[in-house]
N, C-alpha and C. Protein backbone atom coordinates (compact mmCIF):
# COMPACT_ATOMS: atom_id res chain seq x y z
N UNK A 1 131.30 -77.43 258.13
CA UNK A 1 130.20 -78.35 257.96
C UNK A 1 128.93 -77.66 258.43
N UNK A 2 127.98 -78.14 257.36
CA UNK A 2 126.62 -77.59 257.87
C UNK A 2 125.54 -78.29 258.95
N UNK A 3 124.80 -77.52 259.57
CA UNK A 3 123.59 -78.58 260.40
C UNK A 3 122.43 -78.58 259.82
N UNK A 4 121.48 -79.48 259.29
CA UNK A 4 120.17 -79.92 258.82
C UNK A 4 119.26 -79.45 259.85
N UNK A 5 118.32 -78.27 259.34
CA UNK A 5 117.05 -78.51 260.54
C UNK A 5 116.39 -79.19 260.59
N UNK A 6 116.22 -80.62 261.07
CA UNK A 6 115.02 -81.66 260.53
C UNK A 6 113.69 -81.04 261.09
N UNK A 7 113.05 -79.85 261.71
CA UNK A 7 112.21 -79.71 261.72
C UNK A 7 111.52 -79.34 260.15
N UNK A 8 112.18 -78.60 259.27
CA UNK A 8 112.08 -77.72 257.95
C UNK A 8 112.75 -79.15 256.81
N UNK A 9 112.74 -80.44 257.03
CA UNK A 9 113.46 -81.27 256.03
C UNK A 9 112.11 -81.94 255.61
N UNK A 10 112.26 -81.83 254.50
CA UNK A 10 110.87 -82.49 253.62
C UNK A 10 111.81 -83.65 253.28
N UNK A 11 111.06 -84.96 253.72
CA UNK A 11 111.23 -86.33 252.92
C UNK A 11 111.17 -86.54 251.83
N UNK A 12 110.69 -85.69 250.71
CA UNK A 12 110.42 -86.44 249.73
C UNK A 12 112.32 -85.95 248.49
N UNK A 13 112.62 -84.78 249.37
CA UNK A 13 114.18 -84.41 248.97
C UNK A 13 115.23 -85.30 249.24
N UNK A 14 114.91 -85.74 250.59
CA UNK A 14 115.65 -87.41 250.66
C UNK A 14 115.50 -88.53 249.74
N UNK A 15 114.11 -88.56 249.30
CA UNK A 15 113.77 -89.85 248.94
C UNK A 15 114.09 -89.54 246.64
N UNK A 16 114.09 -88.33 246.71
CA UNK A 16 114.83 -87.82 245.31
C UNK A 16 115.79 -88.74 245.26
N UNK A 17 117.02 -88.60 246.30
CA UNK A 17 118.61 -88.73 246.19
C UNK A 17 118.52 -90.07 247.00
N UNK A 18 117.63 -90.78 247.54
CA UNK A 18 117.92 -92.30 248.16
C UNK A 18 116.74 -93.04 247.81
N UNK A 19 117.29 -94.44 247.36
CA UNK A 19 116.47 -95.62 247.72
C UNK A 19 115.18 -95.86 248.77
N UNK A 20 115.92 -95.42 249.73
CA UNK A 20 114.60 -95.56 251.51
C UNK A 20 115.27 -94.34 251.99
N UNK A 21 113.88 -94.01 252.95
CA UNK A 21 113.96 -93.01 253.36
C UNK A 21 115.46 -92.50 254.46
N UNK A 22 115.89 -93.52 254.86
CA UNK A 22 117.15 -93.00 255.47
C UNK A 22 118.36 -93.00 254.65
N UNK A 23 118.72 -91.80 254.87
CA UNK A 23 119.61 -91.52 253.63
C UNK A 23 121.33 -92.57 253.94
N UNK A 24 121.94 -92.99 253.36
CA UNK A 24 123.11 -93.65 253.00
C UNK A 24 123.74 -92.97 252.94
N UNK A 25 125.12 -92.10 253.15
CA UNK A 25 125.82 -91.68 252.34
C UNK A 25 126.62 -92.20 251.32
N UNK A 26 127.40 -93.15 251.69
CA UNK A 26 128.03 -93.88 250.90
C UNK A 26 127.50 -94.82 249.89
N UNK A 27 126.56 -94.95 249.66
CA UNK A 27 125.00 -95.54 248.31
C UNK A 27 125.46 -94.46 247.58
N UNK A 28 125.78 -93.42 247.59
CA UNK A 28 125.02 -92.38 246.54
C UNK A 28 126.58 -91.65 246.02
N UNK A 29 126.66 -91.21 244.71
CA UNK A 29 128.41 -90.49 244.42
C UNK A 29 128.15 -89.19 245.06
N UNK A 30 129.46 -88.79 244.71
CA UNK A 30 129.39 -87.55 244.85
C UNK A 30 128.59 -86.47 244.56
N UNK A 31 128.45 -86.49 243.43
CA UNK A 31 127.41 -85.69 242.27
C UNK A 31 126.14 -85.60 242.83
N UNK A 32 125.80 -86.56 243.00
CA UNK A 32 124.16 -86.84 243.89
C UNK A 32 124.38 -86.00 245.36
N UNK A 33 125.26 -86.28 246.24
CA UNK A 33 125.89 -85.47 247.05
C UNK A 33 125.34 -84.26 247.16
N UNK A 34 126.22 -83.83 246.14
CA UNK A 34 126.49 -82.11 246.00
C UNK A 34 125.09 -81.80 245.46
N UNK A 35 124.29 -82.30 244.84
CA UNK A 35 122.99 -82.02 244.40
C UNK A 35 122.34 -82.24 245.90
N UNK A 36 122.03 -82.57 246.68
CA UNK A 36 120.90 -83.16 247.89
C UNK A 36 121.62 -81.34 248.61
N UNK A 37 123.15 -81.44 248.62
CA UNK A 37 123.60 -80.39 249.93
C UNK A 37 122.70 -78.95 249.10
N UNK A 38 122.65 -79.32 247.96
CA UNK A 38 122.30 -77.76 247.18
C UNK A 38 120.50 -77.36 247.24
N UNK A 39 119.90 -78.43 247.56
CA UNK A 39 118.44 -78.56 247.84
C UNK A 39 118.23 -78.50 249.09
N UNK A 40 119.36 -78.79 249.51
CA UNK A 40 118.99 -78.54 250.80
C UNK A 40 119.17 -76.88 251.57
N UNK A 41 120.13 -76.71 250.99
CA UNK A 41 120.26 -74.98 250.89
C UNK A 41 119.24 -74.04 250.34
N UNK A 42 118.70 -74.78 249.33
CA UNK A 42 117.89 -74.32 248.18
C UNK A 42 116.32 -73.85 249.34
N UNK A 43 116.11 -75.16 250.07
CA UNK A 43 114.79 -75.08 250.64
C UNK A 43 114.88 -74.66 251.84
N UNK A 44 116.23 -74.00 252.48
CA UNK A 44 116.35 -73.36 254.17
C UNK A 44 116.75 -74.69 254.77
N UNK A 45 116.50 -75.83 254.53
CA UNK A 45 116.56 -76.85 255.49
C UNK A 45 118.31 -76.91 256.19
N UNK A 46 119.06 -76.31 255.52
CA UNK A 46 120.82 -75.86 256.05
C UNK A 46 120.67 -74.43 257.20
N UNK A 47 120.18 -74.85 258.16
CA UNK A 47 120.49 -73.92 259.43
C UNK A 47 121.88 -73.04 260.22
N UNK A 48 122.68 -73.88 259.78
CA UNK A 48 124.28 -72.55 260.32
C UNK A 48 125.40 -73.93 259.85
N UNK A 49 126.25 -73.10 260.56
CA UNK A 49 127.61 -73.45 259.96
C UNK A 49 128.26 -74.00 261.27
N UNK A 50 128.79 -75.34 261.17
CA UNK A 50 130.25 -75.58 262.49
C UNK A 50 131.16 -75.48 262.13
């Protein structure tokens, strides 16, 4: 599993893949999922690995 830097997390990548700004997981499928984890990689905001 990865860790989010929320210093480097732009809201508006949340607000792509959610309704309100706090993200749901379970609101959203999978697909949407795997798209948010890949933007999030995409923009650095995925800092290391546990």
């Amino acid at each position: 599993m990865g860790q989010v830097n929320l210093s480097k997390l732009n809201q508006s990548i949340i607000l792509k893949y959610s309704e309100t700004p706090a993200l749901d997981p379970y609101a959203v499928s999978g697909r949407m999922s795997l798209a948010l984890l890949e933007d999030l990689a995409a923009t650095a905001a995925i800092c290391g690995r546990g």
